[in-house]
Protein backbone atom coordinates (compact mmCIF):
# COMPACT_ATOMS: atom_id res chain seq x y z
CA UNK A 1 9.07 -60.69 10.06
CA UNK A 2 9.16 -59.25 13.85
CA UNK A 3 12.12 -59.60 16.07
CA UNK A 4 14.18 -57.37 18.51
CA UNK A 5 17.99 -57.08 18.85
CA UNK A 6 18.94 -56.01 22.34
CA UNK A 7 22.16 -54.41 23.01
CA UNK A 8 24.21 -52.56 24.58
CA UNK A 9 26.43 -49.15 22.97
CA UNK A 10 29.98 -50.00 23.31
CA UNK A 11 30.99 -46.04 22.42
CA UNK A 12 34.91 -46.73 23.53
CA UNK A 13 36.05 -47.26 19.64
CA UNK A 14 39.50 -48.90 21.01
CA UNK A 15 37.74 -51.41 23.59
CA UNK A 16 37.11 -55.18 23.38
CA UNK A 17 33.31 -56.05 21.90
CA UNK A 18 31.10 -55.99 25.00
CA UNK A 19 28.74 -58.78 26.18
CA UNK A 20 27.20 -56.46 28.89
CA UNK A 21 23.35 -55.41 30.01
CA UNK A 22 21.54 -54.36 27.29
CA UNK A 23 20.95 -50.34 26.83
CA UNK A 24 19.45 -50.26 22.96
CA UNK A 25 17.22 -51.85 20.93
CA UNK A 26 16.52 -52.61 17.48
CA UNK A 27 12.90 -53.49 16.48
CA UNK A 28 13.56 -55.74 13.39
CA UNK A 29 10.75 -54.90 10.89
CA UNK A 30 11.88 -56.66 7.08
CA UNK A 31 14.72 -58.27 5.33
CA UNK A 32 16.50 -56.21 2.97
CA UNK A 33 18.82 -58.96 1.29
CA UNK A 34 20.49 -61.90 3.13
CA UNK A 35 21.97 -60.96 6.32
CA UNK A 36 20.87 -57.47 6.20
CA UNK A 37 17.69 -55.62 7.72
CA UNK A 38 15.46 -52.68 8.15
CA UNK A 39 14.72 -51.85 11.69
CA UNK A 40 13.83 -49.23 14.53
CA UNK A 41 16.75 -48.14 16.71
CA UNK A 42 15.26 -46.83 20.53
CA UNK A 43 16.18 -46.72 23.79
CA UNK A 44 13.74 -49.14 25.80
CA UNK A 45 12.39 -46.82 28.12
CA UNK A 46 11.25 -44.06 24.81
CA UNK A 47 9.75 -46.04 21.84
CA UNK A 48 8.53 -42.59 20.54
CA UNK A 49 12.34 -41.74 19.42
CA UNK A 50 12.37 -44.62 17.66
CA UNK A 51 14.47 -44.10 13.91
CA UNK A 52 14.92 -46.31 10.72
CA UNK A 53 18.53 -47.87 10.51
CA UNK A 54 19.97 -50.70 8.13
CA UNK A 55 21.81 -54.13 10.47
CA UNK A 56 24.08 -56.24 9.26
CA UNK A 57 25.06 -59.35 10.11
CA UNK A 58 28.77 -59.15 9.10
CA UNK A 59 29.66 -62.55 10.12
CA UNK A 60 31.98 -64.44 13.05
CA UNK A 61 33.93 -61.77 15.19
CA UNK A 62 37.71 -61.87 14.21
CA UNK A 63 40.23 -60.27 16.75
CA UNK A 64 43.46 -61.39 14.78
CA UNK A 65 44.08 -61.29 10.68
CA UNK A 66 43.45 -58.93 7.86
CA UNK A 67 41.16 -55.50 7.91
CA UNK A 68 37.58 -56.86 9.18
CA UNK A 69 33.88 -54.73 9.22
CA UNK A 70 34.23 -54.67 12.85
CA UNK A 71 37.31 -52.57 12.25
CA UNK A 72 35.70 -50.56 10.40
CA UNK A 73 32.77 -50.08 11.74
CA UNK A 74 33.97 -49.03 15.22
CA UNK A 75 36.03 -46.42 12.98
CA UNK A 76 33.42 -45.17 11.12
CA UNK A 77 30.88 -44.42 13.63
CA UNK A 78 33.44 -41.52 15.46
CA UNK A 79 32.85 -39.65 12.50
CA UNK A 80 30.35 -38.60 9.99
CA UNK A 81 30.40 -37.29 6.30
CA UNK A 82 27.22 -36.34 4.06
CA UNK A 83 28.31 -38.66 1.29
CA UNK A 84 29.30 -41.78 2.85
CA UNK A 85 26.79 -43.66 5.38
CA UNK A 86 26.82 -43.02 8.73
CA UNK A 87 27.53 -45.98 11.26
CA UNK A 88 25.63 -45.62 13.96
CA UNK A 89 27.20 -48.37 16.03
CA UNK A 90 28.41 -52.20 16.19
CA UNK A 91 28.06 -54.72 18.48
CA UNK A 92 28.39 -58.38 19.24
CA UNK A 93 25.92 -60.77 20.41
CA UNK A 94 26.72 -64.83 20.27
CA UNK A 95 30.22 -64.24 18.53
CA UNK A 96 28.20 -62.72 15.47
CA UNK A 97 29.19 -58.78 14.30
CA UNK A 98 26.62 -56.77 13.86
CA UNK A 99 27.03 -52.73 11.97
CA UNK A 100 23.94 -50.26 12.40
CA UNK A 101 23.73 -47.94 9.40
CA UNK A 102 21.84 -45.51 8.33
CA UNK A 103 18.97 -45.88 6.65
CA UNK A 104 18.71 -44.61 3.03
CA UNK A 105 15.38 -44.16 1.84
CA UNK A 106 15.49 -44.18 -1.61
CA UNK A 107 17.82 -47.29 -1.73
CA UNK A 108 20.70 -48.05 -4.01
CA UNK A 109 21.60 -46.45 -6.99
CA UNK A 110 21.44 -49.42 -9.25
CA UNK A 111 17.63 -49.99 -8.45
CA UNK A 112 17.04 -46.03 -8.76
CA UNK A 113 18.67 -46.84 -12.00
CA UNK A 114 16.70 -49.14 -13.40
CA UNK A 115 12.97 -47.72 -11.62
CA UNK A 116 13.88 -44.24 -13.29
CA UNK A 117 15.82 -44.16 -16.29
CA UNK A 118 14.91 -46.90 -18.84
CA UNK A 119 18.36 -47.39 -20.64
CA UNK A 120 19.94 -47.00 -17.13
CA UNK A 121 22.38 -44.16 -17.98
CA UNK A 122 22.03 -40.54 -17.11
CA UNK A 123 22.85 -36.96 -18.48
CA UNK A 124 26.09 -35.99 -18.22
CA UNK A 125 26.14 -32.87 -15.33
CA UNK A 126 23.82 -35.43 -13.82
CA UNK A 127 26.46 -38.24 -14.03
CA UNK A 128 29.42 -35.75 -12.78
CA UNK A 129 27.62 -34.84 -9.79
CA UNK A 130 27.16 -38.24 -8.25
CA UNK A 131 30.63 -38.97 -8.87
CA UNK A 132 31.73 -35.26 -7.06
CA UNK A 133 29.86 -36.68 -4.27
CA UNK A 134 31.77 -39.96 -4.41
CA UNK A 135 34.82 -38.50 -4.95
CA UNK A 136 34.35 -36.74 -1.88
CA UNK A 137 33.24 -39.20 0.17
CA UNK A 138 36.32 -41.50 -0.93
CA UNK A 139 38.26 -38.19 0.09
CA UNK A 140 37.33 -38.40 3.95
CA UNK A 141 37.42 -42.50 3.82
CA UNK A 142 40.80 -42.84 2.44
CA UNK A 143 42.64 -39.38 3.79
CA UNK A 144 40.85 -38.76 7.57
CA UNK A 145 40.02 -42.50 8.10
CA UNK A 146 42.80 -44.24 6.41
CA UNK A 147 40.02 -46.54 4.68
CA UNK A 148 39.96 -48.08 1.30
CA UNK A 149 36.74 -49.40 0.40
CA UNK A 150 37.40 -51.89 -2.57
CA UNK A 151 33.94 -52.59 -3.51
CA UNK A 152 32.88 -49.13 -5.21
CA UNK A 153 29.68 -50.07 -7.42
CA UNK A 154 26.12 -48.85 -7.81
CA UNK A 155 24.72 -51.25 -5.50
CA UNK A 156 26.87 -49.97 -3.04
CA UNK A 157 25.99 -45.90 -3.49
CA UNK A 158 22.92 -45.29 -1.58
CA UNK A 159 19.97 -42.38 -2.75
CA UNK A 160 18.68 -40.23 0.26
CA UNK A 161 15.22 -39.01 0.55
CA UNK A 162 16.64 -35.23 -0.43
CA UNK A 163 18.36 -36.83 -3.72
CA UNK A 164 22.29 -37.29 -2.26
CA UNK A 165 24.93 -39.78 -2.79
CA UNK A 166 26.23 -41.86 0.06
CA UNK A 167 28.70 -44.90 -0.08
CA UNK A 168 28.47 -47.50 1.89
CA UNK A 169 28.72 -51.36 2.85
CA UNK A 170 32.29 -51.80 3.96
CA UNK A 171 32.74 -55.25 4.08
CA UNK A 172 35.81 -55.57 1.94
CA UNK A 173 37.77 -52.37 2.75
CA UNK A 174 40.85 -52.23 3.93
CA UNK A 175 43.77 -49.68 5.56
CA UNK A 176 44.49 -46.78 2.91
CA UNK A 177 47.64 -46.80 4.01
CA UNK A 178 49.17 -50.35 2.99
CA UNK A 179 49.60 -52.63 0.11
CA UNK A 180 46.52 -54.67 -0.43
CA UNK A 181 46.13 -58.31 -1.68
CA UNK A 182 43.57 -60.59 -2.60
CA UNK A 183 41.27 -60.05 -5.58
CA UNK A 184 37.57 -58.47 -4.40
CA UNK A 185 35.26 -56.36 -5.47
CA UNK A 186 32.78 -57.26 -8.19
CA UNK A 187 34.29 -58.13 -11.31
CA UNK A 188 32.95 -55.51 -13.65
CA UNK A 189 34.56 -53.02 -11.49
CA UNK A 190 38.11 -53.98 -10.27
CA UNK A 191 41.57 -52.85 -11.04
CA UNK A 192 43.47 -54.86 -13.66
CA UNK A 193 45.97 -54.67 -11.12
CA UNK A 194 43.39 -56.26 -8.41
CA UNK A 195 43.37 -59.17 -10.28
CA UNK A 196 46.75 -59.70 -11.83
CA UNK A 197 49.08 -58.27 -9.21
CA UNK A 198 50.05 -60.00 -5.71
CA UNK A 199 49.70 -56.60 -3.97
CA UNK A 200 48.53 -53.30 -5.07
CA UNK A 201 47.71 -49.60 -4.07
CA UNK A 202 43.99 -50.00 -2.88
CA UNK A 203 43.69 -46.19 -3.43
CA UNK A 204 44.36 -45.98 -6.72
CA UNK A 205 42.32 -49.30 -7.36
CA UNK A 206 39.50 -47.46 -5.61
CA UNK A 207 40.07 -44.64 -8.12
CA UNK A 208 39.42 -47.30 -10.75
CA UNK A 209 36.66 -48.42 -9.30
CA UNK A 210 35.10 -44.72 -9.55
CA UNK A 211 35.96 -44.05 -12.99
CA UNK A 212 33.95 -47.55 -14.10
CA UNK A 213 31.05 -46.36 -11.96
CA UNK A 214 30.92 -43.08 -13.92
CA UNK A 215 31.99 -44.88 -17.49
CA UNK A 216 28.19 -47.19 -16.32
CA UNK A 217 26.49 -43.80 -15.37
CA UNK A 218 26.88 -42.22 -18.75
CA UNK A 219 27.17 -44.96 -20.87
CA UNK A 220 24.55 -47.87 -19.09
CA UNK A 221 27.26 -50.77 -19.68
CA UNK A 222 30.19 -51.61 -18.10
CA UNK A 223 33.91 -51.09 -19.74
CA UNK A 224 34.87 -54.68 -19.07
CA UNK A 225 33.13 -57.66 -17.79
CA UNK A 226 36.02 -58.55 -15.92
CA UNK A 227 39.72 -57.04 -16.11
CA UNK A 228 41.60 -59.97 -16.72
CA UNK A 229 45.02 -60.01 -18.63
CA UNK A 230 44.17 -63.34 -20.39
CA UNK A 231 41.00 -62.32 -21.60
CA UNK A 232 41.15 -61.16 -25.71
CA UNK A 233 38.37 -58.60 -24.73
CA UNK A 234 40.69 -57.07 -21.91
CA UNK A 235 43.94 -56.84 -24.80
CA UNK A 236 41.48 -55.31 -27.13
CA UNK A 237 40.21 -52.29 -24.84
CA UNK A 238 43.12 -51.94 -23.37
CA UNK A 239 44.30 -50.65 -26.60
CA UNK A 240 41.66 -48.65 -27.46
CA UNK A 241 41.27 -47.04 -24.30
CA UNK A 242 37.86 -46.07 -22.98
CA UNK A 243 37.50 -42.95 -25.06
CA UNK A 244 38.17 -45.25 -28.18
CA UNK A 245 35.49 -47.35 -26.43
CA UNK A 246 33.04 -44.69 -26.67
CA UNK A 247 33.98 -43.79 -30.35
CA UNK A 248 32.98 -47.19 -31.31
CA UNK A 249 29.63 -47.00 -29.66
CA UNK A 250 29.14 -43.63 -31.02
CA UNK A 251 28.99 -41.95 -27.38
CA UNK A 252 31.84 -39.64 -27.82
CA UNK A 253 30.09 -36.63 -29.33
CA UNK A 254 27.41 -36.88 -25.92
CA UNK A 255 30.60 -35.96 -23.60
CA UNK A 256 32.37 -32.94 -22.82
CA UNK A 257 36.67 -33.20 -23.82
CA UNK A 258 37.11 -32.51 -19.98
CA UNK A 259 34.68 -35.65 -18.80
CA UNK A 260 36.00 -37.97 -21.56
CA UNK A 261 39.91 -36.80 -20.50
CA UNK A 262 38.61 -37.55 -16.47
CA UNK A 263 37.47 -41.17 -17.65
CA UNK A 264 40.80 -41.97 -19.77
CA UNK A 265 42.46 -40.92 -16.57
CA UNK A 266 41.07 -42.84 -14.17
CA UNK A 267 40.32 -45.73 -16.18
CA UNK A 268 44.31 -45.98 -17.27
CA UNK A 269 45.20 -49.35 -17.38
CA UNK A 270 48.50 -48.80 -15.95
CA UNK A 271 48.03 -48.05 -11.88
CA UNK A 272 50.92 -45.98 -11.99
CA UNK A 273 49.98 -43.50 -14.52
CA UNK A 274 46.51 -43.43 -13.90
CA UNK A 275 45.20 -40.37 -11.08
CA UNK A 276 46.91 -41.53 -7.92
CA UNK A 277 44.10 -40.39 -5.48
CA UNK A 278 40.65 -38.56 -4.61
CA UNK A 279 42.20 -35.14 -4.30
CA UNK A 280 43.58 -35.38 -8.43
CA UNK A 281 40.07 -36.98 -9.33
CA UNK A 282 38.39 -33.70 -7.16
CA UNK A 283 40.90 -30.94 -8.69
CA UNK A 284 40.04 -32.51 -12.67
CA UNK A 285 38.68 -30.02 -14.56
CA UNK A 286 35.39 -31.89 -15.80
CA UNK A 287 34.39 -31.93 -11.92
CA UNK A 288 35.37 -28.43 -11.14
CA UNK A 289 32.43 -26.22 -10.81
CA UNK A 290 30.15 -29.16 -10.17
CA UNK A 291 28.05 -28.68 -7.35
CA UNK A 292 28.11 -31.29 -5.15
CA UNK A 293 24.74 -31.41 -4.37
């Protein structure tokens, strides 16, 4: 598929969407899933400048109601950070949002996953590092943009052509700084409290999120297929823990004491004893010293 997306850079982060002359264009080259695309940002006049970058449809405009993309989107592309993807801009055209991200050229990390490692797990140093990388990122969402991102997975971590860890697609976050409601996220990876509670800490939920991302990393399966209260398989883990988890699967001997005591930490079951944030997930001993690239 050809097509071109002409637009014009709204860089005022506070103003109103802008429906004005167009200044930039995207040269629409392939469809990467459903309402998202590979393309060639430019400026008209220069061609030759021309760089890959990921749209988005992200649906109707909404100027009233919960924490949208467009939010955070005109947020996000003030500021930069080497592990989470950089948003280039957003604009409107015909009442429809559109992000421009960067593009990563390796893809997501689930794909990666599956092309490179046939039982879909890694080493463990290998494993820590991502989630350093993560943690970080997280670390300048939720503390210097006061963004939660509620939908940590591997199909949301993106691979770089130099082998580094971005997150991206924010489509379900929401403030950092606020109770959140509503149960999102894919279902192998949220909070119990996500799905049980009428409002919870999305920080700590994100923190959650991370912990089940590394549990998949090491391990190739998920903790829970979905962390509901009613299920028999949620009582039963719950009790064991994840580190009784991995005894039964006969995974514990493969893992350091300080990255099996990280996992039963994040992965408590109980939001408020689990680690609160990204700076106690950083400052955990299994992910000190681990170079974070």
């Amino acid at each position: 598929m050809t097509a071109t997306l002409v637009y014009r850079s709204n860089t005022n982060a506070n103003a109103r969407p802008q429906r004005s002359p167009p200044h930039r264009q995207i040269k629409v080259s392939s469809r990467l899933a459903p309402q998202i695309y590979l393309g060639h940002i430019s400026q008209p006049a220069d061609t030759s400048a021309a760089r890959p970058v990921v749209v988005k449809c992200a649906g109707q405009l909404q100027r009233q109601g919960p924490w949208t993309e467009w939010q955070a989107a005109r947020q996000l592309r003030r500021v930069a950070h080497p592990n989470v993807v950089r948003v280039f801009d957003a604009f409107v055209q015909r009442s429809l949002v559109f992000v421009v991200m960067e593009h990563c050229a390796r893809g997501d990390l689930l794909s990666h996953l599956v092309a490179t490692q046939p039982e879909s797990r890694l080493e463990q140093h290998h494993a820590l590092r991502i989630v350093r990388q993560l943690a970080n990122g997280l670390h300048f969402l939720h503390d210097k943009c006061n963004i939660a991102h509620r939908d940590v997975s591997l199909e949301n971590v993106f691979v770089t052509r130099d082998g580094g860890y971005k997150l991206g697609d924010f489509g379900l976050c929401t403030r950092a700084d606020a109770r959140a409601s509503g149960c999102v996220g894919k279902k192998q990876y949220v909070a119990p409290e996500v799905v049980s509670e009428s409002s919870y800490n999305p920080v700590t939920a994100d923190v959650w999120s991370l912990g089940i991302l590394l549990f998949m990393l090491l391990t190739g399966a998920p903790l829970l297929e979905f962390a509901s209260p009613t299920s028999a398989d949620f009582q039963r883990i719950k009790a064991q823990g994840c580190c009784g988890v991995l005894e039964a699967w006969h995974m514990d001997r493969q893992l350091s004491v300080e990255t099996k005591d990280l996992l039963a930490k994040m992965l408590e079951f109980e939001p408020s004893k689990r680690l609160q944030n990204m700076t106690q997930v950083l400052e955990h001993p299994a992910l000190l010293g681990v170079e974070n690239r």
